[in-house]
N, C-alpha and C. Protein backbone atom coordinates (compact mmCIF):
# COMPACT_ATOMS: atom_id res chain seq x y z
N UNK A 1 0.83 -1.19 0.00
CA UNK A 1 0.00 0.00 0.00
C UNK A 1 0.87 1.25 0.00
N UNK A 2 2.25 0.96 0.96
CA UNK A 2 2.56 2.32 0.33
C UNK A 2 3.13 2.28 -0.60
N UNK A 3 3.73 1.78 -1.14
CA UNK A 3 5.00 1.93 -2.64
C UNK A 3 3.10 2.22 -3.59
N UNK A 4 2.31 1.46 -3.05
CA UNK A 4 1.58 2.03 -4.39
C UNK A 4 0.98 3.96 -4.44
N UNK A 5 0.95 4.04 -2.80
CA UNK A 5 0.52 5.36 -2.80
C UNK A 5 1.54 6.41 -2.99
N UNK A 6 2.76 5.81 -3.12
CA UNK A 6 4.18 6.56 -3.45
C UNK A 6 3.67 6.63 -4.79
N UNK A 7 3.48 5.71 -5.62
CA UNK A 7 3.68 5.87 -7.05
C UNK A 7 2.20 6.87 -7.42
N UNK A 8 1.42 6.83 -7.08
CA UNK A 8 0.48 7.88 -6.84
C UNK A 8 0.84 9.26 -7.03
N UNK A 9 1.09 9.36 -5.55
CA UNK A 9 1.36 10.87 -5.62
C UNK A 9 2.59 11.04 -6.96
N UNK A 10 3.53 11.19 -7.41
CA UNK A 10 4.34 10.58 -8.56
C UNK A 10 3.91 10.72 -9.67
N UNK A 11 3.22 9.75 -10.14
CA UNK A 11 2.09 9.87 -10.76
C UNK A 11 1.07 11.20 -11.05
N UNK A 12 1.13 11.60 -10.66
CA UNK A 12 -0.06 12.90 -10.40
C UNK A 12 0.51 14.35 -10.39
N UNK A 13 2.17 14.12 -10.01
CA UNK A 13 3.21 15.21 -10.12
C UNK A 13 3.81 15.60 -11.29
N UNK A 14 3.07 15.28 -12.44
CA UNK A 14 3.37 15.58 -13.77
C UNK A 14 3.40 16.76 -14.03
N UNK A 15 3.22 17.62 -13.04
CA UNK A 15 2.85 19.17 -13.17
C UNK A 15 3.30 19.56 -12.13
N UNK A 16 3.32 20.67 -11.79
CA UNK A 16 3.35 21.20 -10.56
C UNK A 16 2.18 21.19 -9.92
N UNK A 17 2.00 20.70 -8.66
CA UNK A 17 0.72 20.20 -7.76
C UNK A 17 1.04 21.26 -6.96
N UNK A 18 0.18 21.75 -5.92
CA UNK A 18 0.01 21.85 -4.10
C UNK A 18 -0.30 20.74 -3.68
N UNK A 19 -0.17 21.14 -2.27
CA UNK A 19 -0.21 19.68 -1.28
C UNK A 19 -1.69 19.53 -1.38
N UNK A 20 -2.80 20.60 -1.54
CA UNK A 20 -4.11 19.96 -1.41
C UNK A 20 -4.84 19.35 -2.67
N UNK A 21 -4.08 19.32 -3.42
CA UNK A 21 -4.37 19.20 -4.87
C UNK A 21 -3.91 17.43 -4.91
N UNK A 22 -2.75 17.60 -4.53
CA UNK A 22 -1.97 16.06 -4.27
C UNK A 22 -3.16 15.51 -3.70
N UNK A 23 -2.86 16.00 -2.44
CA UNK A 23 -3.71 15.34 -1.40
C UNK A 23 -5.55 15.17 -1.64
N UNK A 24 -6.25 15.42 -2.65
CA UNK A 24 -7.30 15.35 -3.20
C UNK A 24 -7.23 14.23 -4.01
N UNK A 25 -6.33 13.83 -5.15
CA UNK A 25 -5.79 12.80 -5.70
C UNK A 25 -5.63 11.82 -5.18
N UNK A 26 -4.44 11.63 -4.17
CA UNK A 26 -4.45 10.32 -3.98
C UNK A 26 -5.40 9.78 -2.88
N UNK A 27 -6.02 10.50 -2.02
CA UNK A 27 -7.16 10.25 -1.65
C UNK A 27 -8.21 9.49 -2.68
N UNK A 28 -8.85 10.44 -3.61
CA UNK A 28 -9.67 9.55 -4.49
C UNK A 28 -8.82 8.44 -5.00
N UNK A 29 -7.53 8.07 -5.55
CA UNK A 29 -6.95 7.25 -6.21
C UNK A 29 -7.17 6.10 -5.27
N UNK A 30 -6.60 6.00 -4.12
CA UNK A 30 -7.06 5.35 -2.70
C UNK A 30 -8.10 4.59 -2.26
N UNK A 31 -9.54 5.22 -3.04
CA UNK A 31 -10.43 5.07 -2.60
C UNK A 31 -11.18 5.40 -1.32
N UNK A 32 -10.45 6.68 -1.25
CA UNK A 32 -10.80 6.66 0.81
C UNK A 32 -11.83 8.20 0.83
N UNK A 33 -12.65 7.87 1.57
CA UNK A 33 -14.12 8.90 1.71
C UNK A 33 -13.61 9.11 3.33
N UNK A 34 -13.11 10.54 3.03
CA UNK A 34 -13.05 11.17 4.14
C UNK A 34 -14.24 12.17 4.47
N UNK A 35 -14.73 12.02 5.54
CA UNK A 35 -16.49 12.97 5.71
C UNK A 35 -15.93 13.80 6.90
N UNK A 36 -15.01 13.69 7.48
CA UNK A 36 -15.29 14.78 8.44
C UNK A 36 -13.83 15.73 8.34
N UNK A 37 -14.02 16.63 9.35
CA UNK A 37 -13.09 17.47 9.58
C UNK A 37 -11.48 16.51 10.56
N UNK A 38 -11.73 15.87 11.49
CA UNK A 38 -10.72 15.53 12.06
C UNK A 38 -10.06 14.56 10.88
N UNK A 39 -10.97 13.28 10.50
CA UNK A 39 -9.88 12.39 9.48
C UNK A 39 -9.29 13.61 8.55
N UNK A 40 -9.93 14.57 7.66
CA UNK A 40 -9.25 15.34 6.80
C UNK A 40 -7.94 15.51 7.47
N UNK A 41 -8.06 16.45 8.29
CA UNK A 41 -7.08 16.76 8.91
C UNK A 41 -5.60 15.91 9.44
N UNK A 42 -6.29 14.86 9.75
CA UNK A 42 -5.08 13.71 10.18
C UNK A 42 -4.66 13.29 9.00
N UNK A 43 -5.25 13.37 7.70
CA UNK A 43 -4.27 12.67 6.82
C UNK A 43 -3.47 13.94 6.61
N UNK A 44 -3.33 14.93 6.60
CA UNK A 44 -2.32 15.71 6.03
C UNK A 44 -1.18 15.46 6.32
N UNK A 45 -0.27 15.19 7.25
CA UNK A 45 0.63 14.85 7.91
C UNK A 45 1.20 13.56 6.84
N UNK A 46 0.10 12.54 6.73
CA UNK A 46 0.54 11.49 5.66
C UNK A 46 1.28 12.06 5.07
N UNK A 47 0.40 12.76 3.73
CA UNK A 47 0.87 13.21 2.53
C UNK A 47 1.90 13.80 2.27
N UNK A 48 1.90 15.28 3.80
CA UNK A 48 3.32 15.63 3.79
C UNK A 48 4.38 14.67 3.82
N UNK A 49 4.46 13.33 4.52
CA UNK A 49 5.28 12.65 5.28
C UNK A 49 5.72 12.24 3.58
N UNK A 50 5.16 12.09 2.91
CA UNK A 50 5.28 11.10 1.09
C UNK A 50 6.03 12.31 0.59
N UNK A 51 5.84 13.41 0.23
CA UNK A 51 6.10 14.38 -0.21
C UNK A 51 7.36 14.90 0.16
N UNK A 52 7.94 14.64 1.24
CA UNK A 52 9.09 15.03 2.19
C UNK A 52 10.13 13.69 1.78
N UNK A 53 9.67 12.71 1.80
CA UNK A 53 10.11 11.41 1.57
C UNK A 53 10.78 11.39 -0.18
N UNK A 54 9.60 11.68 -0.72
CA UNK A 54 10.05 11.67 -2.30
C UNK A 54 10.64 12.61 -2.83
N UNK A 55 10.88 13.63 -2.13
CA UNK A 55 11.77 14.92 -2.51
C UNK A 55 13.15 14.37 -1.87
N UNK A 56 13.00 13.85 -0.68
CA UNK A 56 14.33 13.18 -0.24
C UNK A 56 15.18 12.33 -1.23
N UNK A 57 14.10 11.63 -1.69
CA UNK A 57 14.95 10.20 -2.67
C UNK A 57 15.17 11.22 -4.18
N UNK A 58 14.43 12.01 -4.51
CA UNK A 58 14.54 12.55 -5.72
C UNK A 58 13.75 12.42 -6.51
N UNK A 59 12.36 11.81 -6.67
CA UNK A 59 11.17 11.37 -6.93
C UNK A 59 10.66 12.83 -7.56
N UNK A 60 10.71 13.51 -6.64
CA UNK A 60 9.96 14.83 -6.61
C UNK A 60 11.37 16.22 -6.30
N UNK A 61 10.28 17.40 -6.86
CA UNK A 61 11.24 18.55 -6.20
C UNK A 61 10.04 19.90 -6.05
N UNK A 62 10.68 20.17 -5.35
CA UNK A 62 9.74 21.47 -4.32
C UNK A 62 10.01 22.54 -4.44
N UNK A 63 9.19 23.54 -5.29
CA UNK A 63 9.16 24.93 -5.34
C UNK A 63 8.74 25.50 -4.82
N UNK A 64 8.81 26.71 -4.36
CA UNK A 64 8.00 27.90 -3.06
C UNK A 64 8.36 29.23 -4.26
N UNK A 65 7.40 29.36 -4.87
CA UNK A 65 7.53 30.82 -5.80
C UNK A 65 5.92 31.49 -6.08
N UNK A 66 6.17 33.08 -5.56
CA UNK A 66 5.09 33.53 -6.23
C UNK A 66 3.69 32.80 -4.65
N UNK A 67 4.37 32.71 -3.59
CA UNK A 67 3.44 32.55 -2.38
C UNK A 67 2.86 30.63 -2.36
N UNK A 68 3.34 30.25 -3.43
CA UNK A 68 2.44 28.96 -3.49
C UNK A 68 4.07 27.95 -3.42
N UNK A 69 3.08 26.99 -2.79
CA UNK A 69 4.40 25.57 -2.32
C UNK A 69 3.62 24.47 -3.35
N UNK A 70 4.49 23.92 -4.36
CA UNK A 70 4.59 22.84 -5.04
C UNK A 70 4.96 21.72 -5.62
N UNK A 71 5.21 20.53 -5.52
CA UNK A 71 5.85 19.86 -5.86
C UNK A 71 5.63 19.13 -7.69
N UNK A 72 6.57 18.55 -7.97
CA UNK A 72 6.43 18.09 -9.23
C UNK A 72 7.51 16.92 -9.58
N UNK A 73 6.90 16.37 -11.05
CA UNK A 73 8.02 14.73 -10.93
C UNK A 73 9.57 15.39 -11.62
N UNK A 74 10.36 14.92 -11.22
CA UNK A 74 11.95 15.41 -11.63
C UNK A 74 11.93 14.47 -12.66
């Protein structure tokens, strides 16, 4: 489950994303129906955690320009 939700987000970074944009994606990709405010909230931390991870390995790379934070596939 995760190498597949790695390849996900990845996947979806064909562009320059935001994290809520990501994080809208692989949610639906996932299949996961988040209804409230607390689960929303607790997954963010995930996504960051993938996002931090795949910029680490080189997967991804992270821009901050123009007020907006984005990642995209290298």
């Amino acid at each position: 489950i995760v190498l597949e939700t790695a390849e996900a987000v990845i996947g979806f970074c064909s562009e320059p994303r935001t994290t809520s944009e990501i994080m809208t994606a692989v949610l639906n990709a996932r299949g996961a129906n988040v209804t409230d405010a607390p689960g929303f909230y607790l997954l963010q931390p995930t996504i960051q955690a993938y996002l931090t991870h795949l910029t680490r390995t080189g997967d991804l790379t992270h821009t901050v320009e123009g007020n907006a934070s984005t990642w995209e596939r290298t």
